[in-house]
Protein backbone atom coordinates (compact mmCIF):
# COMPACT_ATOMS: atom_id res chain seq x y z
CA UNK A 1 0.00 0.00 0.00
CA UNK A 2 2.91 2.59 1.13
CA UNK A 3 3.85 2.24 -2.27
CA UNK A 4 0.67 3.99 -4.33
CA UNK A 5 1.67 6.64 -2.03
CA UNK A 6 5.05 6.70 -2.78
CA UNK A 7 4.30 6.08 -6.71
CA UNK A 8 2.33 9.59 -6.47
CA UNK A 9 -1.11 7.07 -7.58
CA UNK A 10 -3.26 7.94 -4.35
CA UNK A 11 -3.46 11.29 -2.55
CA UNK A 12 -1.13 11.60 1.14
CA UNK A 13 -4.63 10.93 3.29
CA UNK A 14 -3.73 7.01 2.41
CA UNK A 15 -0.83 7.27 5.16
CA UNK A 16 -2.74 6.50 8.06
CA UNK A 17 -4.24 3.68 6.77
CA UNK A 18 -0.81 2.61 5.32
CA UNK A 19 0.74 2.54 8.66
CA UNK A 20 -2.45 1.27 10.23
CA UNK A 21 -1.72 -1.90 7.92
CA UNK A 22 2.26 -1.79 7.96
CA UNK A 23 2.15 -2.10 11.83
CA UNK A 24 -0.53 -4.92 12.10
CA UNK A 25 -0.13 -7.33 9.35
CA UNK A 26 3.48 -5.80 7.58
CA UNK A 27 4.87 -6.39 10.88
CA UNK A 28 2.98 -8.13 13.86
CA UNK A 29 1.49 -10.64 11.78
CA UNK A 30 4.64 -11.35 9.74
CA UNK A 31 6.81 -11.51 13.03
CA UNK A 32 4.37 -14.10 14.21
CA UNK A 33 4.81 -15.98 10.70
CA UNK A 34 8.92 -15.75 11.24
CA UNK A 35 8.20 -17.05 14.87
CA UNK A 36 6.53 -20.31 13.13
CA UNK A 37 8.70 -20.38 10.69
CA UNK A 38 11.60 -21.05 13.17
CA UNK A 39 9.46 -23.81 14.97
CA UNK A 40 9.40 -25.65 11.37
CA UNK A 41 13.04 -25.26 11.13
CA UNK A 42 12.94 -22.90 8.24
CA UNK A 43 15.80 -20.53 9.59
CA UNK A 44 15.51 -18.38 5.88
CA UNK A 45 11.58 -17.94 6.55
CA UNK A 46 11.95 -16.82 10.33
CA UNK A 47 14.79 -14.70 9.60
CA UNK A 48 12.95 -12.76 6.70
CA UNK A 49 9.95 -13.08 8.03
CA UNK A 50 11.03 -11.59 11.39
CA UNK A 51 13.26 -8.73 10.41
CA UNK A 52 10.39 -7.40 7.75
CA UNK A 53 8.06 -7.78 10.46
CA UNK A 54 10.44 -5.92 12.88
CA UNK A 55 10.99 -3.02 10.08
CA UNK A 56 7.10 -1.98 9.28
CA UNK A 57 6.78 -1.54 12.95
CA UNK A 58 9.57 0.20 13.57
CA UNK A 59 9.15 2.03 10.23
CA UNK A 60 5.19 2.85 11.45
CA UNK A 61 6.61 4.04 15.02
CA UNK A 62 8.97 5.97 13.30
CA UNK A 63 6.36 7.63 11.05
CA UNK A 64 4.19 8.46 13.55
CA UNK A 65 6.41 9.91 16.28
CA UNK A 66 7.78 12.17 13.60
CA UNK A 67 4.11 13.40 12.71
CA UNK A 68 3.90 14.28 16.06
CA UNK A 69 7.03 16.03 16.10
CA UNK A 70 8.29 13.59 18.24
CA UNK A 71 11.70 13.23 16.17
CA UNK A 72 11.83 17.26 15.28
CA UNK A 73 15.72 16.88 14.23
CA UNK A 74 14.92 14.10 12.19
CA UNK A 75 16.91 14.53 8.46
CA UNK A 76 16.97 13.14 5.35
CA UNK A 77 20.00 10.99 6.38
CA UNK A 78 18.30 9.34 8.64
CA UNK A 79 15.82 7.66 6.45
CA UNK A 80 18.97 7.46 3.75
CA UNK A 81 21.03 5.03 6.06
CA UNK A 82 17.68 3.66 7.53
CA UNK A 83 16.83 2.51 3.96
CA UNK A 84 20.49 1.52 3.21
CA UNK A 85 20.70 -0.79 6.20
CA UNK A 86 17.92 -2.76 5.12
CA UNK A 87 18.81 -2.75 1.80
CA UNK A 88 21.95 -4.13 2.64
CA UNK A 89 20.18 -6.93 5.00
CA UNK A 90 18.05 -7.64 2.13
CA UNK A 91 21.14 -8.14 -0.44
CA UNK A 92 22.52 -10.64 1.68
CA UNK A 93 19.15 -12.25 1.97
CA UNK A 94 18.78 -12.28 -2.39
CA UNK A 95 22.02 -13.94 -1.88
CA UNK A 96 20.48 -17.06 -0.13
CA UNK A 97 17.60 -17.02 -2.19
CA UNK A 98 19.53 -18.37 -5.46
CA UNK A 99 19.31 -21.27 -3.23
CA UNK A 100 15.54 -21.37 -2.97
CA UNK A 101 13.56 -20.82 -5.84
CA UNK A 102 13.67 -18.28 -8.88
CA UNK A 103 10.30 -16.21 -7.93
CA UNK A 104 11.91 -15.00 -4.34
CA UNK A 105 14.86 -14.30 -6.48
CA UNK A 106 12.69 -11.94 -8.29
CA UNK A 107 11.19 -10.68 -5.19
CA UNK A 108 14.40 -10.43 -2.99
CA UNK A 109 16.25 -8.52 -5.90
CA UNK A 110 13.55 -6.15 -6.46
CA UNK A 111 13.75 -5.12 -2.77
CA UNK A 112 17.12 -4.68 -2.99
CA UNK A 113 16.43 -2.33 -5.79
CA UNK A 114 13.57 -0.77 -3.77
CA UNK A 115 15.61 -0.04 -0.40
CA UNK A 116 18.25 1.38 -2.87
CA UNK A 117 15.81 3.81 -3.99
CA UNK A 118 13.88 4.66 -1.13
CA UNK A 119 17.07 5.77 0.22
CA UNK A 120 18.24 8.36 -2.78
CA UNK A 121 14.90 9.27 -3.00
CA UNK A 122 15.33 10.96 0.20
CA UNK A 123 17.30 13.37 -1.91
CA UNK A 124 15.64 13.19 -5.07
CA UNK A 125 11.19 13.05 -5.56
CA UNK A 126 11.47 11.60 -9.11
CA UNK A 127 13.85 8.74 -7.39
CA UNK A 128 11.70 8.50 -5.12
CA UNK A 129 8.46 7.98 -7.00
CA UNK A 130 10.24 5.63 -9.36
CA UNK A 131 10.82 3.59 -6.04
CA UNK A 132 7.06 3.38 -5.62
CA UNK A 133 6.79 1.58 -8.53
CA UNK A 134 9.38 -0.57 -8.41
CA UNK A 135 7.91 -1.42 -4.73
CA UNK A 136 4.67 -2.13 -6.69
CA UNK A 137 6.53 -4.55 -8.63
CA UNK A 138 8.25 -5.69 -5.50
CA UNK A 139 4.72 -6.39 -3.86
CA UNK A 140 3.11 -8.10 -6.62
CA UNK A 141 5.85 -10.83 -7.45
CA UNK A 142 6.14 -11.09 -3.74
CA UNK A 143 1.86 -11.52 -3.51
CA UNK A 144 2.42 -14.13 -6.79
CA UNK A 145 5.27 -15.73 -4.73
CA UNK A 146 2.95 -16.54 -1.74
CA UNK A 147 -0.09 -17.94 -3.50
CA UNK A 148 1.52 -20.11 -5.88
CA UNK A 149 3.94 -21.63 -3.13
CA UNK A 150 0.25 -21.77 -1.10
CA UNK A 151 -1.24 -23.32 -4.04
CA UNK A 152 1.21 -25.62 -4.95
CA UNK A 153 1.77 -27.10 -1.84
CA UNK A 154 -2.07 -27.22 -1.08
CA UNK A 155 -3.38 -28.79 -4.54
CA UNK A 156 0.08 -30.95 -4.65
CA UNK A 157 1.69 -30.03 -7.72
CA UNK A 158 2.47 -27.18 -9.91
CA UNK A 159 -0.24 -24.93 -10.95
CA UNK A 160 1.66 -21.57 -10.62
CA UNK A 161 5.92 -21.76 -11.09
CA UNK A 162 8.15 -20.16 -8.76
CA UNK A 163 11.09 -21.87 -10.51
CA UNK A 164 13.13 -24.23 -8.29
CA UNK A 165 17.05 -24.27 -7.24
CA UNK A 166 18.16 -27.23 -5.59
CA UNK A 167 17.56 -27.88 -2.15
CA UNK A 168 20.40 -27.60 0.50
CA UNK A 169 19.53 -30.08 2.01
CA UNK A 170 20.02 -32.50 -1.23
CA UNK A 171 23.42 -31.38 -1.61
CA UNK A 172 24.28 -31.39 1.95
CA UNK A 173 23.17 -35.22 1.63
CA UNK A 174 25.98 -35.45 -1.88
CA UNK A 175 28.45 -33.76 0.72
CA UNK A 176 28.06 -36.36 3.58
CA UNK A 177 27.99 -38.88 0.70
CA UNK A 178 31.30 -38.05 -0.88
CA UNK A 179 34.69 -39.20 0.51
């Protein structure tokens, strides 16, 4: 949603509800998704599900103590190395995806991209609206991502592709295997 916003497609009233839905399901829902994923064992899951969750509420908090002048000294740097940090934690998370399947690939990379963005756009509006719409892009493979693995795994087969690697955990069988 922050993205329309940030795209210049809907008006600067949609920020409330943005932040309304960034702290709730952006971030305590997905923080309770990265706490199940660790119980299943999936450390990549928990860990991106976890820190994502952890950013839209602390980018929500963040938001809204500044609109209350909260953070008065606040600058543009702030947000620049804000968005750089998780841009970089998202690189080395793309990294381990190449491992996973081709769609979060696609996803990971783009947010890479986006968090690249988001951070000159701090400097720059048309940088900054062209990071709207690459988070738009961002969003939607990552919305295609999630259904099809949902789909897949529910209906047993594939019915939407999200492009396979290898698994790990086959190779880390060849490994013990080998001499």
């Amino acid at each position: 949603l922050l993205n329309f916003e940030n795209a210049g497609i809907s008006e600067k009233t949609l920020l409330n509800l943005v932040l309304s839905h960034g702290l709730f399901y952006g971030g305590a829902a997905q923080f309770a998704a990265g706490m199940w994923e660790f119980a299943t064992g999936n450390t990549f899951g928990a860990s991106a599900f976890t820190s994502y969750g952890a950013f839209w509420i602390s980018l929500a908090a963040f938001i809204w103590a500044h609109q209350a002048d909260l953070f008065a000294g606040a600058q543009e740097i702030d947000m620049f190395i804000y968005f750089m940090v998780w841009g970089a934690l998202s690189a080395l998370l793309w990294v381990i995806t190449f491992r996973i399947n081709k769609a979060l690939v696609v996803v990971f990379g783009s947010l890479v991209l986006l968090f690249l963005l988001l951070a000159i756009g701090e400097y720059s509006t048309g940088v900054h609206k062209a990071a709207g719409y690459v988070g738009l892009f961002c969003g939607g493979s990552a919305i295609y991502t999630g259904y099809a693995t949902l789909l897949n795994e529910t209906w047993k087969g594939t019915f939407l592709p999200i492009g396979p690697y290898a698994s790990p955990s086959s190779d880390a069988a060849e490994l013990k295997a080998e001499p």
